[in-house]
C-alpha atoms as a PDB file:
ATOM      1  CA  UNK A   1     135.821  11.211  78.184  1.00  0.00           C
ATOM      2  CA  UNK A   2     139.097  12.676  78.515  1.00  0.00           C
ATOM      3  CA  UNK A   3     139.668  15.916  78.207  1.00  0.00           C
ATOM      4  CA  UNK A   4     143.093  17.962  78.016  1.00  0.00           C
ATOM      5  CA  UNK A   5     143.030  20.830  79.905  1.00  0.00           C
ATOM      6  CA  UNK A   6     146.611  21.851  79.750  1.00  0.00           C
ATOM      7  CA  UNK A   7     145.518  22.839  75.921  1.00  0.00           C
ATOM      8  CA  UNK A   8     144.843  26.507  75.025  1.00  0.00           C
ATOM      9  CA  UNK A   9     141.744  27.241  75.566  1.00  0.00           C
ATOM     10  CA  UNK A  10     139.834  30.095  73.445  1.00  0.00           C
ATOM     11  CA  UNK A  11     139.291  33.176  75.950  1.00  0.00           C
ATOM     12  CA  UNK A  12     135.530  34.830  76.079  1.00  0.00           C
ATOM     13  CA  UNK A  13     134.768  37.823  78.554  1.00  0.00           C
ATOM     14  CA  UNK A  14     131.190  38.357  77.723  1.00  0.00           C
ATOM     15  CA  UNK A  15     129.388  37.572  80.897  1.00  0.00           C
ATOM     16  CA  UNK A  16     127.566  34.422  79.720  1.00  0.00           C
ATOM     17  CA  UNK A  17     127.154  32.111  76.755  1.00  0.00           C
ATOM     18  CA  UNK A  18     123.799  32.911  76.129  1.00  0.00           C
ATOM     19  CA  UNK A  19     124.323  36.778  75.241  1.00  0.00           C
ATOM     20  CA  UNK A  20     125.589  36.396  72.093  1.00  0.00           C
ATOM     21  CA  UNK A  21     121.780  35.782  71.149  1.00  0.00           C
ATOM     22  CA  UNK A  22     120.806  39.759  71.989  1.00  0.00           C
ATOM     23  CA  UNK A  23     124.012  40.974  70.300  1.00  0.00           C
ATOM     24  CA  UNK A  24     123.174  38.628  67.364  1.00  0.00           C
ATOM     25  CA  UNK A  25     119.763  40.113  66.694  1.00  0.00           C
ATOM     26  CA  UNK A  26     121.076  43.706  67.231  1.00  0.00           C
ATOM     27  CA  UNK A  27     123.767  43.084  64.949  1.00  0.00           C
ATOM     28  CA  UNK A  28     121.378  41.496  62.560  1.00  0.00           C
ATOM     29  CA  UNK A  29     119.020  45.074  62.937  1.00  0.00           C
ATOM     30  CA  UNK A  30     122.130  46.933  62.070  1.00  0.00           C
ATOM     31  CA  UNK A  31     123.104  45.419  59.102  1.00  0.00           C
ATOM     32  CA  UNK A  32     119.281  45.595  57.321  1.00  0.00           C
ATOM     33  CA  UNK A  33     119.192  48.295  54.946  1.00  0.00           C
ATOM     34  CA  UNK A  34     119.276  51.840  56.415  1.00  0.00           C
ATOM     35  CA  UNK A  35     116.399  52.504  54.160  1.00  0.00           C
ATOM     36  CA  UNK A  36     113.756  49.815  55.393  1.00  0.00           C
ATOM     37  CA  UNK A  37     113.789  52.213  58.824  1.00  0.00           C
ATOM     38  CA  UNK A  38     111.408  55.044  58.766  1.00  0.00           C
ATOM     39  CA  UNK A  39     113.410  57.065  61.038  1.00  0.00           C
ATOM     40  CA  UNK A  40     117.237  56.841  60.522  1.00  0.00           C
ATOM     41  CA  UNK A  41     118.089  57.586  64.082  1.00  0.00           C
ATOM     42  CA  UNK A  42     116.570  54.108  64.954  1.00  0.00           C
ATOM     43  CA  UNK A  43     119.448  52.572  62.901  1.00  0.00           C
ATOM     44  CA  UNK A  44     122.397  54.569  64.858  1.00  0.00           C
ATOM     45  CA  UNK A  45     120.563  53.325  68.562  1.00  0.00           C
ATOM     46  CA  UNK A  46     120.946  49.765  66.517  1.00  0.00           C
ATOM     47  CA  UNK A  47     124.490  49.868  65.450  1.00  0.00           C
ATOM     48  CA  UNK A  48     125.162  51.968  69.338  1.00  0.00           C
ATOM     49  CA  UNK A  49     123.904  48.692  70.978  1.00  0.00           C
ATOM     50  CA  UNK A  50     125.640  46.680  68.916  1.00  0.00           C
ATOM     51  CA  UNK A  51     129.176  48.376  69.777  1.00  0.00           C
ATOM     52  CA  UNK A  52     127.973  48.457  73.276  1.00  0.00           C
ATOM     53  CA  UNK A  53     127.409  44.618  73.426  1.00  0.00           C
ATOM     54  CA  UNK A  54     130.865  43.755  71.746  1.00  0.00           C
ATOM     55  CA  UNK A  55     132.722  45.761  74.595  1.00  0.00           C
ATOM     56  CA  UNK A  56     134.675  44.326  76.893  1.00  0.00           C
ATOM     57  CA  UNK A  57     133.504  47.314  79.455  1.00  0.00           C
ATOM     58  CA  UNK A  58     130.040  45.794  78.986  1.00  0.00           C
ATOM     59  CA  UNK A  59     130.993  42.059  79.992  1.00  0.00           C
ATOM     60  CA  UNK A  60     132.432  43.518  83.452  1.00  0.00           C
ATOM     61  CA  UNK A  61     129.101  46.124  84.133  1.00  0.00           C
ATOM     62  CA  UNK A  62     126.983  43.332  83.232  1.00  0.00           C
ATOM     63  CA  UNK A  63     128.384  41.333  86.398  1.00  0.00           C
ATOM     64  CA  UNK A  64     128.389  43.854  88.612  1.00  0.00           C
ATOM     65  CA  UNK A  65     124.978  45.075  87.889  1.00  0.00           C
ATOM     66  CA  UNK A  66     123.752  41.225  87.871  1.00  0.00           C
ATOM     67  CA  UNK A  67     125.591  40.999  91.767  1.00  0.00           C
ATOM     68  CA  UNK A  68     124.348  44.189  92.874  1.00  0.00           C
ATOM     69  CA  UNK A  69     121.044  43.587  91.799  1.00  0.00           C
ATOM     70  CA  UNK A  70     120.803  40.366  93.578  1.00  0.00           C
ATOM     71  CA  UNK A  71     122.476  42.412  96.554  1.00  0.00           C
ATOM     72  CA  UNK A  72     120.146  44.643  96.929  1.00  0.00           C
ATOM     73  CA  UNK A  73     116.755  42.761  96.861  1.00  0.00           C
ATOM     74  CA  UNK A  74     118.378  40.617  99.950  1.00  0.00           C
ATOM     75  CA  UNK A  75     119.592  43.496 101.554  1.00  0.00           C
ATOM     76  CA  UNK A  76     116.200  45.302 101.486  1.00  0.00           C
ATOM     77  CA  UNK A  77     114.383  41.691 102.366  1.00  0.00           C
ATOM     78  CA  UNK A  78     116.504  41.012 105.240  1.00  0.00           C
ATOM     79  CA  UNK A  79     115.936  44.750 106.459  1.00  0.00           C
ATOM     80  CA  UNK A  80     112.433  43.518 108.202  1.00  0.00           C
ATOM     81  CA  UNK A  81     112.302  42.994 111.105  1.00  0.00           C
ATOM     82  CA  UNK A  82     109.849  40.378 111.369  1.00  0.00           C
ATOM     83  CA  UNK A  83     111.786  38.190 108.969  1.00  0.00           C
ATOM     84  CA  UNK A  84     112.967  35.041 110.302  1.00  0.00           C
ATOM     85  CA  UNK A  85     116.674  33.515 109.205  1.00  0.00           C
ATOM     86  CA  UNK A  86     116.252  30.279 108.681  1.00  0.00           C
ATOM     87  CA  UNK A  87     112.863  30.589 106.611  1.00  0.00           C
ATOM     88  CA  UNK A  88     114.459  33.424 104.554  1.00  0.00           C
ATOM     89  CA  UNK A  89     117.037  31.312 103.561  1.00  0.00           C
ATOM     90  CA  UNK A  90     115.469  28.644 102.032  1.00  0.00           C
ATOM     91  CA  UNK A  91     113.807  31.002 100.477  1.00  0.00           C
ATOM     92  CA  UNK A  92     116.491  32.225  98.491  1.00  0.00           C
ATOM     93  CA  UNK A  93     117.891  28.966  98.082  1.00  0.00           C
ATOM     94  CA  UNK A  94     114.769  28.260  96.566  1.00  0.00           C
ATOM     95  CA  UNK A  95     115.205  31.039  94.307  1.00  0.00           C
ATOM     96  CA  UNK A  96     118.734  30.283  93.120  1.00  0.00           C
ATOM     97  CA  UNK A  97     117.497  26.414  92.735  1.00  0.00           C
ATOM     98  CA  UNK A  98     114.979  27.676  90.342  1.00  0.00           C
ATOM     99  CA  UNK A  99     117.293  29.553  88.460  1.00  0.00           C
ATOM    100  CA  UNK A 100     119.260  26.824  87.878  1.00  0.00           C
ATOM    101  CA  UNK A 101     116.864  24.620  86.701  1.00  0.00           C
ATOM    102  CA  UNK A 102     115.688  27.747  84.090  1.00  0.00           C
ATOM    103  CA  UNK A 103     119.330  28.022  82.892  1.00  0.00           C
ATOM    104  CA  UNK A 104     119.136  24.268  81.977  1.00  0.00           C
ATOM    105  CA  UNK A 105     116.534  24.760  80.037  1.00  0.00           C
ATOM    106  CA  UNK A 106     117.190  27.518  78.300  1.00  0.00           C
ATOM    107  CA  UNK A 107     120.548  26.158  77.244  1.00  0.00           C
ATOM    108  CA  UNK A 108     119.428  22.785  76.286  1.00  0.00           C
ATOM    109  CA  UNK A 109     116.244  24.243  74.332  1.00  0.00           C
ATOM    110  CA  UNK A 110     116.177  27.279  73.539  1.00  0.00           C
ATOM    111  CA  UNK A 111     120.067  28.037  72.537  1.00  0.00           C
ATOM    112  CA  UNK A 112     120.566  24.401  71.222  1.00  0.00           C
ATOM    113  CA  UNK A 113     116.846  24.360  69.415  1.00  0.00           C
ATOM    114  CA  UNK A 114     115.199  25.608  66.957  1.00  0.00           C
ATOM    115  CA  UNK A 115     113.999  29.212  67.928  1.00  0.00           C
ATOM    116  CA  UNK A 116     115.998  30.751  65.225  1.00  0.00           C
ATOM    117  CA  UNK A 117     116.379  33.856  67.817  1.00  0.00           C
ATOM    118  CA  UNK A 118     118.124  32.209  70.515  1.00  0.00           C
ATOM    119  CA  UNK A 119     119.908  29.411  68.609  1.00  0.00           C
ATOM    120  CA  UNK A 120     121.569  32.033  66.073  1.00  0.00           C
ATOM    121  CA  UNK A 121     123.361  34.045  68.670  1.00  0.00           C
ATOM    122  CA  UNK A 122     124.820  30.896  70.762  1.00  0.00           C
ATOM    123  CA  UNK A 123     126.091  29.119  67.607  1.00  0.00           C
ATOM    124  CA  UNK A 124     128.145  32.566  67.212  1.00  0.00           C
ATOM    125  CA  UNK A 125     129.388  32.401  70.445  1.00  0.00           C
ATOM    126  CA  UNK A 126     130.535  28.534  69.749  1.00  0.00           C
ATOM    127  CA  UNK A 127     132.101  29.475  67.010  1.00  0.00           C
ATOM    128  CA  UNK A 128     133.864  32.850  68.160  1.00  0.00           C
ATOM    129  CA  UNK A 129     134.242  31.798  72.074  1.00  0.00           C
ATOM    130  CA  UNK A 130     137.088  34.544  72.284  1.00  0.00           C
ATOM    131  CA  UNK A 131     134.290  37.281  71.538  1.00  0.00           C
ATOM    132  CA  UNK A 132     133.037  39.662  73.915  1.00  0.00           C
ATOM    133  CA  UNK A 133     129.599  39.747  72.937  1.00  0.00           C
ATOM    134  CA  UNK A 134     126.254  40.230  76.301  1.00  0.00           C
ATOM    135  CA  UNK A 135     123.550  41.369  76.957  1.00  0.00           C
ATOM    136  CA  UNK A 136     123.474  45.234  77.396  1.00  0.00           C
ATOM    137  CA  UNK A 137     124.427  45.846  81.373  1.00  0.00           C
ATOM    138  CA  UNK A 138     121.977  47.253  82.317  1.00  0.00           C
ATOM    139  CA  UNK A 139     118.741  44.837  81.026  1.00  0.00           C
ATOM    140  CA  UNK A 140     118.868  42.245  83.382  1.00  0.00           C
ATOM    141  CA  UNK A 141     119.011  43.840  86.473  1.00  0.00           C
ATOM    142  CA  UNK A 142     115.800  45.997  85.287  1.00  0.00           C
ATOM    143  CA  UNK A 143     114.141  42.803  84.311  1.00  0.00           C
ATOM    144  CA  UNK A 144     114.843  41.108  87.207  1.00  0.00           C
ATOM    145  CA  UNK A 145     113.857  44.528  89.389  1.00  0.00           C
ATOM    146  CA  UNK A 146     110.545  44.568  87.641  1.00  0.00           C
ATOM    147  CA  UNK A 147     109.919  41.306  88.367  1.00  0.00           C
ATOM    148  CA  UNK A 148     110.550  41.237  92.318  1.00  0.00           C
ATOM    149  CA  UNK A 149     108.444  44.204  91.926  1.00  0.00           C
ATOM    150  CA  UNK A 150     105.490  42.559  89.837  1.00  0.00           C
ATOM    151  CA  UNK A 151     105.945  39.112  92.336  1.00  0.00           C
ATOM    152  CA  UNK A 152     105.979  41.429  95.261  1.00  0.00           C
ATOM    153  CA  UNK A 153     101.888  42.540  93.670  1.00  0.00           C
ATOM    154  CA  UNK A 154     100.583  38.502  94.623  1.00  0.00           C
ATOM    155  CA  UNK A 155     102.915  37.523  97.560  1.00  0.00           C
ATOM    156  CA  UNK A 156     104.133  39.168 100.541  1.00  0.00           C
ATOM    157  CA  UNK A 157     106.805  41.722  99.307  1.00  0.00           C
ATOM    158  CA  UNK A 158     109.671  40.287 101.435  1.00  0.00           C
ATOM    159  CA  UNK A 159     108.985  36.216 100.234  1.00  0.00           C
ATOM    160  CA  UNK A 160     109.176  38.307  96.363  1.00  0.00           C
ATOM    161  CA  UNK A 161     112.686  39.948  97.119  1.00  0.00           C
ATOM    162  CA  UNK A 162     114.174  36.998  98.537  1.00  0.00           C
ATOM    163  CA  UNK A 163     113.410  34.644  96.226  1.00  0.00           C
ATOM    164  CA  UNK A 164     113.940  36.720  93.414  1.00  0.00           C
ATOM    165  CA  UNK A 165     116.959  37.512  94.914  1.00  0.00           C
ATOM    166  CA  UNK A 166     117.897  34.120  95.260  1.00  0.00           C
ATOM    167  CA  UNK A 167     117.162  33.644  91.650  1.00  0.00           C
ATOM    168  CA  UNK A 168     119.133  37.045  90.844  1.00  0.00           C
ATOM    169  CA  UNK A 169     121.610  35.227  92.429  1.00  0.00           C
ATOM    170  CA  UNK A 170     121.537  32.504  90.558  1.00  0.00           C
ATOM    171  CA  UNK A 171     122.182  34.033  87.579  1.00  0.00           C
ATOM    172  CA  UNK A 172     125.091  36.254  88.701  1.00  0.00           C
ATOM    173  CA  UNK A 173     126.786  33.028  89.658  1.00  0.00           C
ATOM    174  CA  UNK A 174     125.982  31.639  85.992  1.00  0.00           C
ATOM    175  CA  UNK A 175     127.346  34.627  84.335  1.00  0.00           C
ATOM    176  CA  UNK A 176     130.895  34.629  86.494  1.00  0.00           C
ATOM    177  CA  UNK A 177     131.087  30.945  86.083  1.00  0.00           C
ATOM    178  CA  UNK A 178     130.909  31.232  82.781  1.00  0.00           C
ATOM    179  CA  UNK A 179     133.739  34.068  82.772  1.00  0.00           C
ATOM    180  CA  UNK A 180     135.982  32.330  84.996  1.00  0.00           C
ATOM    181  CA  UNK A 181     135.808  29.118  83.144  1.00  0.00           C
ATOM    182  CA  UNK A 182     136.788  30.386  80.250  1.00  0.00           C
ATOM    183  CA  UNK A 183     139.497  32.437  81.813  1.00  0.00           C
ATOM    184  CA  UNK A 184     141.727  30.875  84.856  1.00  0.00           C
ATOM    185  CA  UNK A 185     143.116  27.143  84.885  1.00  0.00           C
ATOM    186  CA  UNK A 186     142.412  25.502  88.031  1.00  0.00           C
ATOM    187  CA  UNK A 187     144.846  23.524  90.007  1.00  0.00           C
ATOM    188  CA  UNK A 188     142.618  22.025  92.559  1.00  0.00           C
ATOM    189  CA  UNK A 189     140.686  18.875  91.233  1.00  0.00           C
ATOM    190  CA  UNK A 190     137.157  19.384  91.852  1.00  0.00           C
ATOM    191  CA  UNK A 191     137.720  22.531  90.270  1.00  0.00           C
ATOM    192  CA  UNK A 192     139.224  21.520  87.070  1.00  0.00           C
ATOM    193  CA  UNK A 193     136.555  18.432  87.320  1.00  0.00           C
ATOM    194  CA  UNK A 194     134.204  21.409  86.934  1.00  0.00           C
ATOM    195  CA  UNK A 195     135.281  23.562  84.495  1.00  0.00           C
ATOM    196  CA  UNK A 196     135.870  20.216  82.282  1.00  0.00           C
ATOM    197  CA  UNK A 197     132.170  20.171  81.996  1.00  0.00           C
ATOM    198  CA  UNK A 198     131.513  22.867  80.131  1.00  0.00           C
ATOM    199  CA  UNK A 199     134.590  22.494  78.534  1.00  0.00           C
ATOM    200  CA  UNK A 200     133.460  19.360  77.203  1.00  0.00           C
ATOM    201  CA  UNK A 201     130.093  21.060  76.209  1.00  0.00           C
ATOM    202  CA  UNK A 202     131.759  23.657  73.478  1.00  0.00           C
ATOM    203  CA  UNK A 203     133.166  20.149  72.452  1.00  0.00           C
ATOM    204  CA  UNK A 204     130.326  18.278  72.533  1.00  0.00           C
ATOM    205  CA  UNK A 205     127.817  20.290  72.002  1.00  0.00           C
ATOM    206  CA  UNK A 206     124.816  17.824  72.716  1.00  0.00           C
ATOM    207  CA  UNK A 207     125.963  16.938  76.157  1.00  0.00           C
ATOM    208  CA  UNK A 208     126.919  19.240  79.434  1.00  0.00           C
ATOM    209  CA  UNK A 209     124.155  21.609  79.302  1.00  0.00           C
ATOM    210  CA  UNK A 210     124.611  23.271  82.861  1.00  0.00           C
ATOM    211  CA  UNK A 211     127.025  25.401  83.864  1.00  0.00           C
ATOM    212  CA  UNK A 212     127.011  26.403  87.348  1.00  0.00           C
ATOM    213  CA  UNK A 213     126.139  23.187  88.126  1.00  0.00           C
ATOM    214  CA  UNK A 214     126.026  19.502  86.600  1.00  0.00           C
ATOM    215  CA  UNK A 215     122.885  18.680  88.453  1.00  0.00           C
ATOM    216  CA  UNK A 216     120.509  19.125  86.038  1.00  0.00           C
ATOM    217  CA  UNK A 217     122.118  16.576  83.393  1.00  0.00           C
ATOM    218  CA  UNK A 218     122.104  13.857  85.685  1.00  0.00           C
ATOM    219  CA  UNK A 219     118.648  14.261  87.094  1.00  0.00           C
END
């Protein structure tokens, strides 16, 4: 399939493609009728996180906080003394591998399915690639923070921040991917090989599911 690069390519700083789907229902919230909400202040948090998720500030925090996050649970793993190298890092390639395989899925059925919830919000950000629309900064690296903590309750606590580390990770890489796909054009060819993939997905939407990496559509 050939694919023209050289063409214009619709610009999107949210820090992933599958964002749009939180802003969506938050948007969605906003817009019911003021008077369906027994307290009006829960409309104005609404329509607050809705503004919040459209900013481009938001796009940028959300990538830090998803690196720093992963930072710090590997930092605070590797700490121990009594870790060894080699194990711990197959650990957290574990982690990351995982990751991927979870962002394969998600994409393939969740966002392209038909859970109304998830499906919604990434058909908006097909349509309107140049939006700005994320998830809120600050929810995924206390998600991912609660879990390490809640793993850390059934294996040993440095196995639980390394690989969800690894898998923190994982989705940092996803999310600036995703940003710098959309935003630089690659000279070298394995590059531009890989940013055609996803290209070719917001094409051809039924094909070219992963984004950090192709693996998981050939396996």
């Amino acid at each position: 399939m050939n694919l023209d690069l050289g063409e214009k390519e619709s610009v999107e700083m949210g820090s992933d493609g599958t964002s749009s789907s939180a802003c969506a229902v938050a948007r969605g919230s906003a817009m019911d009728d003021p008077g369906a909400s027994p307290v009006r202040s829960a409309g104005t948090w609404r329509e607050a996180l809705d503004r919040l998720c459209s900013t481009r500030i938001n796009g940028t925090l959300g990538l830090v906080g998803d690196v720093g996050i992963s930072a710090f649970l590997l930092w605070t793993a590797f700490r121990s003394p009594e870790l060894r190298t080699l194990p711990a890092l197959y650990i957290v390639l574990a982690g990351a591998l995982v990751f991927s395989f979870v962002e394969y899925c998600f994409h393939r059925w969740m966002f392209h399915g038909s859970t109304a919830l998830f499906e919604q919000g990434h058909h908006r950000h097909h349509e309107e690639p140049a939006g700005y629309d994320s998830l809120p900064f600050f929810l995924v690296p206390l998600g991912i923070f609660a879990a390490a903590e809640s793993l850390a309750l059934a294996i040993p606590r440095e196995i639980a921040l390394l690989f969800a580390g690894g898998f923190a990770g994982g989705y940092a890489a996803y999310g600036v991917s995703h940003t710098v796909i959309h935003h630089m054009r690659f000279r070298n060819a394995f590059m531009r090989r890989w940013a055609a993939s996803h290209h070719i997905h917001h094409r051809h939407p039924g094909s070219n599911f992963g984004v950090t990496t192709p693996l998981w559509d050939f396996v």
